[in-house]
PDB file of N, CA and C in Angstrom:
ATOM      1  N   UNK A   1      83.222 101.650 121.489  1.00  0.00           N
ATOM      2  CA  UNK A   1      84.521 101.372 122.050  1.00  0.00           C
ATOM      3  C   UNK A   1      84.327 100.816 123.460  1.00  0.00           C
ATOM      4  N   UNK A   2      85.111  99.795 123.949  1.00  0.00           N
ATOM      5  CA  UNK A   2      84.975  99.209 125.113  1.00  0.00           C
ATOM      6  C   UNK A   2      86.349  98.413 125.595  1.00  0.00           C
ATOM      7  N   UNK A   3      87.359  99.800 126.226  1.00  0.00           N
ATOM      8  CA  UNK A   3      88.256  99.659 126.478  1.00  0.00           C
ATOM      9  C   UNK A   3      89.001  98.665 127.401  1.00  0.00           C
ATOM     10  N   UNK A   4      89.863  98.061 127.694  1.00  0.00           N
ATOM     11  CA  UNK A   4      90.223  96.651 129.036  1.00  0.00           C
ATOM     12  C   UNK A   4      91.600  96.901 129.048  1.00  0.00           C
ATOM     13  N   UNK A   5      91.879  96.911 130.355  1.00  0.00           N
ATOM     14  CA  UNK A   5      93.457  96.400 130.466  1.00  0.00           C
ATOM     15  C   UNK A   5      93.622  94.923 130.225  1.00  0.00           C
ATOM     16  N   UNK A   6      94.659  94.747 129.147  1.00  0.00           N
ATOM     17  CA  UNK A   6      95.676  93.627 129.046  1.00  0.00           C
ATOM     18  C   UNK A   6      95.878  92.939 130.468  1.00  0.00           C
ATOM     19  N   UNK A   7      96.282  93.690 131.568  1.00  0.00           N
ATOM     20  CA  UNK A   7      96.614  93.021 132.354  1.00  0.00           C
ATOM     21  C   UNK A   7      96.043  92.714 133.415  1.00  0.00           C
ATOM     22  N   UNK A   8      94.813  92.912 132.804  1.00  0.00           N
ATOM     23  CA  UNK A   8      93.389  92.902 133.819  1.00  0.00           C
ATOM     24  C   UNK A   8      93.636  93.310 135.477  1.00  0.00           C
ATOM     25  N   UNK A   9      94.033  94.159 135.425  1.00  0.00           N
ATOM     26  CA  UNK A   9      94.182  95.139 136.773  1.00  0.00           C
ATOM     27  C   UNK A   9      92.743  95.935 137.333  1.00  0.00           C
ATOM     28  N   UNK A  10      91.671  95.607 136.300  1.00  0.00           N
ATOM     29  CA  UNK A  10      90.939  96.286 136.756  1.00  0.00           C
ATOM     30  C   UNK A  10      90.726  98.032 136.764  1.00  0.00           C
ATOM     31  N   UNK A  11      91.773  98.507 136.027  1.00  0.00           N
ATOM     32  CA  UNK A  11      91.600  99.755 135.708  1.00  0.00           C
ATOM     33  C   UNK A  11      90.542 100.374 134.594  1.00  0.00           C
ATOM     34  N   UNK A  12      89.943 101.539 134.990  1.00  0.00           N
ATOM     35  CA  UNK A  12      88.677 101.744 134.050  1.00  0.00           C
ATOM     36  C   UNK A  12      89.208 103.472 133.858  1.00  0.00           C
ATOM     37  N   UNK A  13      90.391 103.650 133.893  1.00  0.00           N
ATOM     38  CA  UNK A  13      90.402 104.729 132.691  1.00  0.00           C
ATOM     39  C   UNK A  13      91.917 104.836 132.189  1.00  0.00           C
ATOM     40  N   UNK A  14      92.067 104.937 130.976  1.00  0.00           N
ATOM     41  CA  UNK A  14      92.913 104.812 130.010  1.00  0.00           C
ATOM     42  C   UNK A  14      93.233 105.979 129.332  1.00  0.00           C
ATOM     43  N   UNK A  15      94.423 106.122 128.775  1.00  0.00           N
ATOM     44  CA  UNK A  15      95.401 107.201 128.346  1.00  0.00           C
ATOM     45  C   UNK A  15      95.252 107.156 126.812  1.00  0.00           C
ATOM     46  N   UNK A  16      94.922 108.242 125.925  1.00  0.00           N
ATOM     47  CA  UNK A  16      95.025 108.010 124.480  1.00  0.00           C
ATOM     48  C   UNK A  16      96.482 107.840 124.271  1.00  0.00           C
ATOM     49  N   UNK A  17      97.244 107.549 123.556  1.00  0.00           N
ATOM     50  CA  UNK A  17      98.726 107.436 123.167  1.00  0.00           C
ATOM     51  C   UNK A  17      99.318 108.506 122.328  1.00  0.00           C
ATOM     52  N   UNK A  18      98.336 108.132 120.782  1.00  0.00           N
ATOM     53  CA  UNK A  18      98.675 109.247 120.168  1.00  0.00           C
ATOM     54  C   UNK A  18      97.133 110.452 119.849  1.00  0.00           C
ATOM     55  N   UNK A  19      97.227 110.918 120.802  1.00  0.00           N
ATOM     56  CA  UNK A  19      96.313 112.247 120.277  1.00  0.00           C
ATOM     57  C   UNK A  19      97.284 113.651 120.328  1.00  0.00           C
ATOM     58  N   UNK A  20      96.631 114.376 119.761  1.00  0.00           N
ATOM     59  CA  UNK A  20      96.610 116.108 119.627  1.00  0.00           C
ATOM     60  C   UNK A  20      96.133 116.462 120.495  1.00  0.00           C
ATOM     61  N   UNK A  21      96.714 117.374 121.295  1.00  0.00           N
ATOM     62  CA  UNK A  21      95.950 118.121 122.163  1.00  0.00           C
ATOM     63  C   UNK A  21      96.536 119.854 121.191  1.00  0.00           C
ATOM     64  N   UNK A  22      95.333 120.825 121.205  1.00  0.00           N
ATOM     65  CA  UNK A  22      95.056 122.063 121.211  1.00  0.00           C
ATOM     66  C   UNK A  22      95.587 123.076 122.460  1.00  0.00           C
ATOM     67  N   UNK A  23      95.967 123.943 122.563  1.00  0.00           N
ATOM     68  CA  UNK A  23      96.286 124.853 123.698  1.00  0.00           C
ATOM     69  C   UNK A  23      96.378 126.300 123.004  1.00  0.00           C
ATOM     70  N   UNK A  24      95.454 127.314 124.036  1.00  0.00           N
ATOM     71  CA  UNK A  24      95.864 128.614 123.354  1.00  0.00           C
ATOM     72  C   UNK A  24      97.296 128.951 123.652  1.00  0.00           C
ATOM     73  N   UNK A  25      97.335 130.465 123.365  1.00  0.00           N
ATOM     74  CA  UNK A  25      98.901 130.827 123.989  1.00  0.00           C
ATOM     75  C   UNK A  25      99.116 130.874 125.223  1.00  0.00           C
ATOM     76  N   UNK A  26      98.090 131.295 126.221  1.00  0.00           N
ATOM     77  CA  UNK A  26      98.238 130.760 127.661  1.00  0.00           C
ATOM     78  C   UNK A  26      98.400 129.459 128.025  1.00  0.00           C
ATOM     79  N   UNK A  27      98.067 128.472 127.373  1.00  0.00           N
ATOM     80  CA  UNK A  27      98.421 127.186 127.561  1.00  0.00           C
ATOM     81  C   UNK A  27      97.198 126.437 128.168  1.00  0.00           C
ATOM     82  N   UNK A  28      95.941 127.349 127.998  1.00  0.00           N
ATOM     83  CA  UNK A  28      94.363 126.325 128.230  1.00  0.00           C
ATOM     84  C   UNK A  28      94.193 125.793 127.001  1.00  0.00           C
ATOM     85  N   UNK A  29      93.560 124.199 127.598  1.00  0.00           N
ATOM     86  CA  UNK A  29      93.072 123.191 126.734  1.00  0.00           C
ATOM     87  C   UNK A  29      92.106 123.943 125.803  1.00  0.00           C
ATOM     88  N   UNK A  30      92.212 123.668 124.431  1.00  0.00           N
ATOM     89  CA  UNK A  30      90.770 124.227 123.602  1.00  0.00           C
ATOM     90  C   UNK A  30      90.544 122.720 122.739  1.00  0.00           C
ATOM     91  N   UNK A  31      91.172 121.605 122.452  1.00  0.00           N
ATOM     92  CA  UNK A  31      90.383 120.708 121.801  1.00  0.00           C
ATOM     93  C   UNK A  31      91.623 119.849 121.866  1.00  0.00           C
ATOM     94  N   UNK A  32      90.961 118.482 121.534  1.00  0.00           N
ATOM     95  CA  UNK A  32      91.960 117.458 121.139  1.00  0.00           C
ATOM     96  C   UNK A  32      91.437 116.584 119.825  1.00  0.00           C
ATOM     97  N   UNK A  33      92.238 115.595 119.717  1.00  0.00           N
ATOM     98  CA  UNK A  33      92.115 114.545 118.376  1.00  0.00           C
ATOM     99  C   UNK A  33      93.378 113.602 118.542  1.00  0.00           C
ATOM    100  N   UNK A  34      92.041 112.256 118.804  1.00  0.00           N
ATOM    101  CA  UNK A  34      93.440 111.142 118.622  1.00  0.00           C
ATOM    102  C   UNK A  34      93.477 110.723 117.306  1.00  0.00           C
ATOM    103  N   UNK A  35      94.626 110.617 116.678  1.00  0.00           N
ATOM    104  CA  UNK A  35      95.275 110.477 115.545  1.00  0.00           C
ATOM    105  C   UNK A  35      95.028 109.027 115.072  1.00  0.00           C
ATOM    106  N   UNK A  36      95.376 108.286 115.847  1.00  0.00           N
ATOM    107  CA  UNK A  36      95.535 106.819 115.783  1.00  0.00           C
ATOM    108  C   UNK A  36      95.247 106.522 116.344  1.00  0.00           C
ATOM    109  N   UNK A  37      94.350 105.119 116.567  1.00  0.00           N
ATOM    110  CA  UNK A  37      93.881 104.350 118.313  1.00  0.00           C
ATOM    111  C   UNK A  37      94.900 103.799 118.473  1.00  0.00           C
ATOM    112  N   UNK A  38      95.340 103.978 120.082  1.00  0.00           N
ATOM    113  CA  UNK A  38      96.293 103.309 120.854  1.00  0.00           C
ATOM    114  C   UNK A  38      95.956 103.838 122.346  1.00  0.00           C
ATOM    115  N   UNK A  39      95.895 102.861 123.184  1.00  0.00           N
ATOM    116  CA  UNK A  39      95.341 103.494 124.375  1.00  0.00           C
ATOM    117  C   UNK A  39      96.219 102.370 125.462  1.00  0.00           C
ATOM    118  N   UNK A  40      96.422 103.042 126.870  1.00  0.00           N
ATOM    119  CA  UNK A  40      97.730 102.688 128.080  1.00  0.00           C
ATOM    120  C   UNK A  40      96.314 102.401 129.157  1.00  0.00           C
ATOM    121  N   UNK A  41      96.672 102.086 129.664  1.00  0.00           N
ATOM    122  CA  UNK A  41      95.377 101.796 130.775  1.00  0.00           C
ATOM    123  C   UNK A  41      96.452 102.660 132.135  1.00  0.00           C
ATOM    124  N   UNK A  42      95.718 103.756 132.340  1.00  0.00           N
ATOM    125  CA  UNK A  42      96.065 104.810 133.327  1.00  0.00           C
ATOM    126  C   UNK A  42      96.261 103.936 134.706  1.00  0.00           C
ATOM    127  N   UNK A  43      96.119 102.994 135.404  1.00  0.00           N
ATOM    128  CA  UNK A  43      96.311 102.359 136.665  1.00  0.00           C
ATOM    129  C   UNK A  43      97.406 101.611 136.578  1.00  0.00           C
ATOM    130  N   UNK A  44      98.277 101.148 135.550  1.00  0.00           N
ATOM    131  CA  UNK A  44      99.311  99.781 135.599  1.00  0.00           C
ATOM    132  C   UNK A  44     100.117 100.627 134.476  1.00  0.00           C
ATOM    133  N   UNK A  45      99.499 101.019 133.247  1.00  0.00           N
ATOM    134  CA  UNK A  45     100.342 101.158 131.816  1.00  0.00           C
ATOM    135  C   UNK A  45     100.630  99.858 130.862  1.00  0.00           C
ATOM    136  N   UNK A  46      99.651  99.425 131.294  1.00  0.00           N
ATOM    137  CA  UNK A  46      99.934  98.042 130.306  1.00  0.00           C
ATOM    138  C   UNK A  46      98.835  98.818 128.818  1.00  0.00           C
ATOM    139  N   UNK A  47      99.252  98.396 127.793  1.00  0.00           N
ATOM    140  CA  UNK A  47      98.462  98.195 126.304  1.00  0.00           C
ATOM    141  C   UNK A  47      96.797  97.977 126.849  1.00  0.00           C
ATOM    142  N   UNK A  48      96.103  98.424 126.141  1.00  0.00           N
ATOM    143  CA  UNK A  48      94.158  98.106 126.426  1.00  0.00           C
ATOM    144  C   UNK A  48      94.195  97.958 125.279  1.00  0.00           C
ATOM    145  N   UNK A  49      92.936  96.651 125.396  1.00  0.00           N
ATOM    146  CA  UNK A  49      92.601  96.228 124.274  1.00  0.00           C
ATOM    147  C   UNK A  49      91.102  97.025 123.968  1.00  0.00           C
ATOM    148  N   UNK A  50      90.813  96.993 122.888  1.00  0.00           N
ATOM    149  CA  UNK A  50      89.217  97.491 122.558  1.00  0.00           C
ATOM    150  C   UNK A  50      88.397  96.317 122.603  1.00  0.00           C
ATOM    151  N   UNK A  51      87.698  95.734 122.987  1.00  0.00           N
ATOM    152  CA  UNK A  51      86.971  94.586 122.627  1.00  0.00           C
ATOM    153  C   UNK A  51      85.429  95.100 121.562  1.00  0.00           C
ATOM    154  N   UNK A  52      85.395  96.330 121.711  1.00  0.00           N
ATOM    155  CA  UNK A  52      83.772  96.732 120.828  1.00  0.00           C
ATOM    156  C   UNK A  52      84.451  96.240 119.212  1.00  0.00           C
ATOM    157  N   UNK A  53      85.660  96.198 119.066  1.00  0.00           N
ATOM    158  CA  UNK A  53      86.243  96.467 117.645  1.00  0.00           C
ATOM    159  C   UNK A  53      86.681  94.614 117.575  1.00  0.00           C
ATOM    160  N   UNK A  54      86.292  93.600 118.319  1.00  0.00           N
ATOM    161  CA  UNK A  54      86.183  92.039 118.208  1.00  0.00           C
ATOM    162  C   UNK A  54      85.323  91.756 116.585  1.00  0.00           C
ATOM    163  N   UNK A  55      83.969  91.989 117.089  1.00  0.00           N
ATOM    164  CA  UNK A  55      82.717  91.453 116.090  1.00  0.00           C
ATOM    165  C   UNK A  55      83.170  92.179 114.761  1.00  0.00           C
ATOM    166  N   UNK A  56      84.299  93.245 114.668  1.00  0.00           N
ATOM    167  CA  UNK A  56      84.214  93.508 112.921  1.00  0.00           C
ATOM    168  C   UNK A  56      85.555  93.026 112.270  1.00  0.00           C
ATOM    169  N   UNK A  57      86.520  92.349 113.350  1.00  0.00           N
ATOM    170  CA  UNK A  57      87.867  91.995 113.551  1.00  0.00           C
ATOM    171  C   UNK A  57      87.381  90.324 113.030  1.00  0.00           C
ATOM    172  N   UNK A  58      86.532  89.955 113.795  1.00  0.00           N
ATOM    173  CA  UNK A  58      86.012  88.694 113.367  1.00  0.00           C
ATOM    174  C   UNK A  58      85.716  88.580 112.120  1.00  0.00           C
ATOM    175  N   UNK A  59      84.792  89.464 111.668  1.00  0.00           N
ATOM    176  CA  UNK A  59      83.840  89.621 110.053  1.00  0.00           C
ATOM    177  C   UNK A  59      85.198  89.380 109.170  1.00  0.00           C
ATOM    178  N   UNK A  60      85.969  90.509 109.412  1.00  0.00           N
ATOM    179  CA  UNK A  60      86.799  90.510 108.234  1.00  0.00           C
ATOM    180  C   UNK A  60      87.674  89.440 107.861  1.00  0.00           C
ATOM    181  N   UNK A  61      88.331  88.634 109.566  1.00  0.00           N
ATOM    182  CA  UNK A  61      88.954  87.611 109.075  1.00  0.00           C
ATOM    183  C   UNK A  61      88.322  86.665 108.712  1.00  0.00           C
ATOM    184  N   UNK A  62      86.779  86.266 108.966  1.00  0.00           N
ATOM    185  CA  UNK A  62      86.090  84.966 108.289  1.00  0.00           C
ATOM    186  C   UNK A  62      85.565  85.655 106.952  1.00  0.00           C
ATOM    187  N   UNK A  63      85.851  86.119 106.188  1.00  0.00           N
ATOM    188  CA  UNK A  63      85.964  86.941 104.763  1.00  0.00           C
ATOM    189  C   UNK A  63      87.109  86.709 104.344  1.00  0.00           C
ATOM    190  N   UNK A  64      87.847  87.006 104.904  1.00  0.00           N
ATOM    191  CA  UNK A  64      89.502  86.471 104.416  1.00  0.00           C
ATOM    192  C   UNK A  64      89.423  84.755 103.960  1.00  0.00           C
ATOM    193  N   UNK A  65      89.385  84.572 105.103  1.00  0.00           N
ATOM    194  CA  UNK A  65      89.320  82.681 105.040  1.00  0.00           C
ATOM    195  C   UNK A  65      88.529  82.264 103.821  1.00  0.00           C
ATOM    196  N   UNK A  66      87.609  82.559 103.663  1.00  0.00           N
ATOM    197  CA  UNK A  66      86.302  82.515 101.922  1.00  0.00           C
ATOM    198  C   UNK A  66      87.269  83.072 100.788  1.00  0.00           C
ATOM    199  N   UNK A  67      88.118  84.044 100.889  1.00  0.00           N
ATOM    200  CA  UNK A  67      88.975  84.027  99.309  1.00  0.00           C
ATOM    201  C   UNK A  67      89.063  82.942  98.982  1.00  0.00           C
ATOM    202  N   UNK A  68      88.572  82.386  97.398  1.00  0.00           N
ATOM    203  CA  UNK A  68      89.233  81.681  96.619  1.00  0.00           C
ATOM    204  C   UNK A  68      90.929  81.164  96.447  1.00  0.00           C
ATOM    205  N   UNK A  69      90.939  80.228  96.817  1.00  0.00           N
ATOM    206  CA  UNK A  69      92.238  79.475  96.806  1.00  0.00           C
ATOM    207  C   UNK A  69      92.495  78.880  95.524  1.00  0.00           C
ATOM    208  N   UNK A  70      94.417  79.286  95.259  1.00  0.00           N
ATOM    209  CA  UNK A  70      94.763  78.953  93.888  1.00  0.00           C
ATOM    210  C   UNK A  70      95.011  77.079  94.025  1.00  0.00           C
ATOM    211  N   UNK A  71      94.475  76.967  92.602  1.00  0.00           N
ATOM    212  CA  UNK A  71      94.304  75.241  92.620  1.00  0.00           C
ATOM    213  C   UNK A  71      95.564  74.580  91.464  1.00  0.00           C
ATOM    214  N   UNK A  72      96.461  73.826  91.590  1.00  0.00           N
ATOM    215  CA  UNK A  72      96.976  73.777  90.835  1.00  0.00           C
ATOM    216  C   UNK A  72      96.464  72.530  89.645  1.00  0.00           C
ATOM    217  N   UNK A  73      96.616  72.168  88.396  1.00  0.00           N
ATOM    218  CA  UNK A  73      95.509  71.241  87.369  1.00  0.00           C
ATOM    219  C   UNK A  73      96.359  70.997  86.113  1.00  0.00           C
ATOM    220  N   UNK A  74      96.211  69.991  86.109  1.00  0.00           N
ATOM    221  CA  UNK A  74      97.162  69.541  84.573  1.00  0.00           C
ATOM    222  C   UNK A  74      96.245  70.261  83.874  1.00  0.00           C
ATOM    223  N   UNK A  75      96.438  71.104  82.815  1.00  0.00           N
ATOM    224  CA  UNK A  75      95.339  70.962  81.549  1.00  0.00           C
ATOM    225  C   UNK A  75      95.580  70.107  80.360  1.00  0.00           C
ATOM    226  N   UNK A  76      94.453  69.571  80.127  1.00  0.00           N
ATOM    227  CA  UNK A  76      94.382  68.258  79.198  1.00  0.00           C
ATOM    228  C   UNK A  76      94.613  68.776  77.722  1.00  0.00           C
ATOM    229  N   UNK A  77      94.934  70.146  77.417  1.00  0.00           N
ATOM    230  CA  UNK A  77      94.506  70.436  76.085  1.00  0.00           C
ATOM    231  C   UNK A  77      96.571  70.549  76.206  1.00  0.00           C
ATOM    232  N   UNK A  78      96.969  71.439  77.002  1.00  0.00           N
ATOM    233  CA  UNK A  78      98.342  71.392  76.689  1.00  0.00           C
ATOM    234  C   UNK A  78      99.336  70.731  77.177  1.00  0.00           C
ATOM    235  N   UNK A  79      98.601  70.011  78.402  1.00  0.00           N
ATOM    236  CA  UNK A  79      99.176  68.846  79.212  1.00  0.00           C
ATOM    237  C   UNK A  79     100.575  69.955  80.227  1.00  0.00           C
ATOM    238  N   UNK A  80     100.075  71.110  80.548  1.00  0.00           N
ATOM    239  CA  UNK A  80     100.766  71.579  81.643  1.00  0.00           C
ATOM    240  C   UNK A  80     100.260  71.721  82.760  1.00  0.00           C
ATOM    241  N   UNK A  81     101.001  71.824  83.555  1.00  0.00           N
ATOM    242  CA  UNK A  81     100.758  71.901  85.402  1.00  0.00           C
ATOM    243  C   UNK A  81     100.793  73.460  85.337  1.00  0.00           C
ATOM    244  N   UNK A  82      99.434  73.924  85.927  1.00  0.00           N
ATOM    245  CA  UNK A  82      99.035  75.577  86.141  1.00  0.00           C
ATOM    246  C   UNK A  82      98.354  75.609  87.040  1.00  0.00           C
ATOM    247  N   UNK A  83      98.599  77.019  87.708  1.00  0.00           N
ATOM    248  CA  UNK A  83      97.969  77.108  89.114  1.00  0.00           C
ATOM    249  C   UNK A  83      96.322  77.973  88.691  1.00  0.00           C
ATOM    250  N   UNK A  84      95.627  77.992  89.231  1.00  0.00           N
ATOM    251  CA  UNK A  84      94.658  78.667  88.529  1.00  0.00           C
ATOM    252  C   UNK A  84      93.591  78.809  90.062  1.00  0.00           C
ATOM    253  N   UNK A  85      92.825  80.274  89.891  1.00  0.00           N
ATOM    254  CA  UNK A  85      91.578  80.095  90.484  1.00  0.00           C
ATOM    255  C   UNK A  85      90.620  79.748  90.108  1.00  0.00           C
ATOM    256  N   UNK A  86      89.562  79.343  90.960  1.00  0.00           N
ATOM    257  CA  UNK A  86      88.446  78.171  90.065  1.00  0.00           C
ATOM    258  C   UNK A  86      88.024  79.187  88.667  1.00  0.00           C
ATOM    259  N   UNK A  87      87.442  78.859  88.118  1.00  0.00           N
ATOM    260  CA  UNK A  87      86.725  79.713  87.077  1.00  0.00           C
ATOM    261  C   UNK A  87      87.780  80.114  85.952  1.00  0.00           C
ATOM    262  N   UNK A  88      88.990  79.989  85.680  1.00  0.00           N
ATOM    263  CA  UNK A  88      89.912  80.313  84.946  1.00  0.00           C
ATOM    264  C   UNK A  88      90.036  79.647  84.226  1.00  0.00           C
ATOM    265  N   UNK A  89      90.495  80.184  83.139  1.00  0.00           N
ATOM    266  CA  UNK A  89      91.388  79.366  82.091  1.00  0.00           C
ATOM    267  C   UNK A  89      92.759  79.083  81.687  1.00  0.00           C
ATOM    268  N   UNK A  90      93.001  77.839  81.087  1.00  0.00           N
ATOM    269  CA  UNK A  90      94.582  77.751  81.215  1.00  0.00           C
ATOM    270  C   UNK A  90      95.170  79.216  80.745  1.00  0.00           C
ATOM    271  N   UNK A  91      96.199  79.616  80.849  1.00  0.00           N
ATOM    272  CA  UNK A  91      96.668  80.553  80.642  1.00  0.00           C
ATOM    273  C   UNK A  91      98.009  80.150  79.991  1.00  0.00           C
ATOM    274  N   UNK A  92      98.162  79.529  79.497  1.00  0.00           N
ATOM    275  CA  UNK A  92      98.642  78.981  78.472  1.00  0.00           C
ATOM    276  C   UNK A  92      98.319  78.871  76.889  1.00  0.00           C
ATOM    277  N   UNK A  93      97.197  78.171  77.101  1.00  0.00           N
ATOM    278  CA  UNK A  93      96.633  77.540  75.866  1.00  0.00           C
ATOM    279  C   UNK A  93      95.180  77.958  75.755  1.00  0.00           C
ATOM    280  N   UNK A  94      94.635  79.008  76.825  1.00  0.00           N
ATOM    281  CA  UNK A  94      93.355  79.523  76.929  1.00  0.00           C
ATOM    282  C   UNK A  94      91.741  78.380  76.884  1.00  0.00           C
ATOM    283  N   UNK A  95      92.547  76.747  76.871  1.00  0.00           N
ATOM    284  CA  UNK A  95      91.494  76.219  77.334  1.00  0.00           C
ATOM    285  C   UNK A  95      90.435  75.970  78.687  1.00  0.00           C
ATOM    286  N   UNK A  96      89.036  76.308  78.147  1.00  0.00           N
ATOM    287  CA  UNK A  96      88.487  75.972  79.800  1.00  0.00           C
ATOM    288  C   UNK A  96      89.246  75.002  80.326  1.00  0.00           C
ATOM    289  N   UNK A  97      88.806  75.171  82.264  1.00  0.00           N
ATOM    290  CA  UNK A  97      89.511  74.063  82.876  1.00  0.00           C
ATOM    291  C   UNK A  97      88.753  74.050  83.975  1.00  0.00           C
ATOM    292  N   UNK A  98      87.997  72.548  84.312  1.00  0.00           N
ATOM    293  CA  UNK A  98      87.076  73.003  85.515  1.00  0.00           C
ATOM    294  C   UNK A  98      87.587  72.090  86.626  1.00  0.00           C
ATOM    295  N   UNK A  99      87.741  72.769  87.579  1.00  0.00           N
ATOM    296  CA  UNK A  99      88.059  72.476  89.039  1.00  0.00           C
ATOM    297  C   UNK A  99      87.049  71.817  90.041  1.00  0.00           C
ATOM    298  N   UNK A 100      87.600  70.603  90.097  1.00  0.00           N
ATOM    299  CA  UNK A 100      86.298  69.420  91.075  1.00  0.00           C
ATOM    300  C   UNK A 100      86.182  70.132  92.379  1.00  0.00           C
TER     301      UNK A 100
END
């Protein structure tokens, strides 16, 4: 994790948003747990971004972008317009159909 203010203020410590905090019945701290990441940058209160969580933010969307895209193709056997991913068959008329 490698927390930043949004509003680049230069602040270097930050507020969890949503954590748990623990308390006995006297009301001393005994543990916490943040629930969800969300973090305030303690000097301004602007939103912090994580930047350690970039390089897997990246991965996943250039993985996204590589899904197979639907192609649409007359097929010659039933002479309909079908959308298809590569490797499919009409779904119509169950003839192969290969995609240039």
């Amino acid at each position: 994790m490698w927390l930043v203010c949004t509003r680049r203020c230069g602040g270097t410590s930050f507020r969890a948003i949503f954590a748990e905090v623990t308390v006995d019945a006297s009301g001393r701290y005994q543990s916490h747990e943040v629930v969800q990441p969300g973090y305030l940058c303690a000097r301004c209160g602007a939103p912090a971004a994580d930047l350690g969580a970039v390089p897997e933010s990246m991965a996943e969307e250039a993985a996204s972008e590589r899904a197979a895209v639907a192609v649409d193709i007359l097929c010659p056997r039933c002479e309909t317009l079908v959308s298809i991913l590569p490797g499919e068959d009409c779904p119509n008329c169950g003839a192969e159909l290969e995609v240039a």
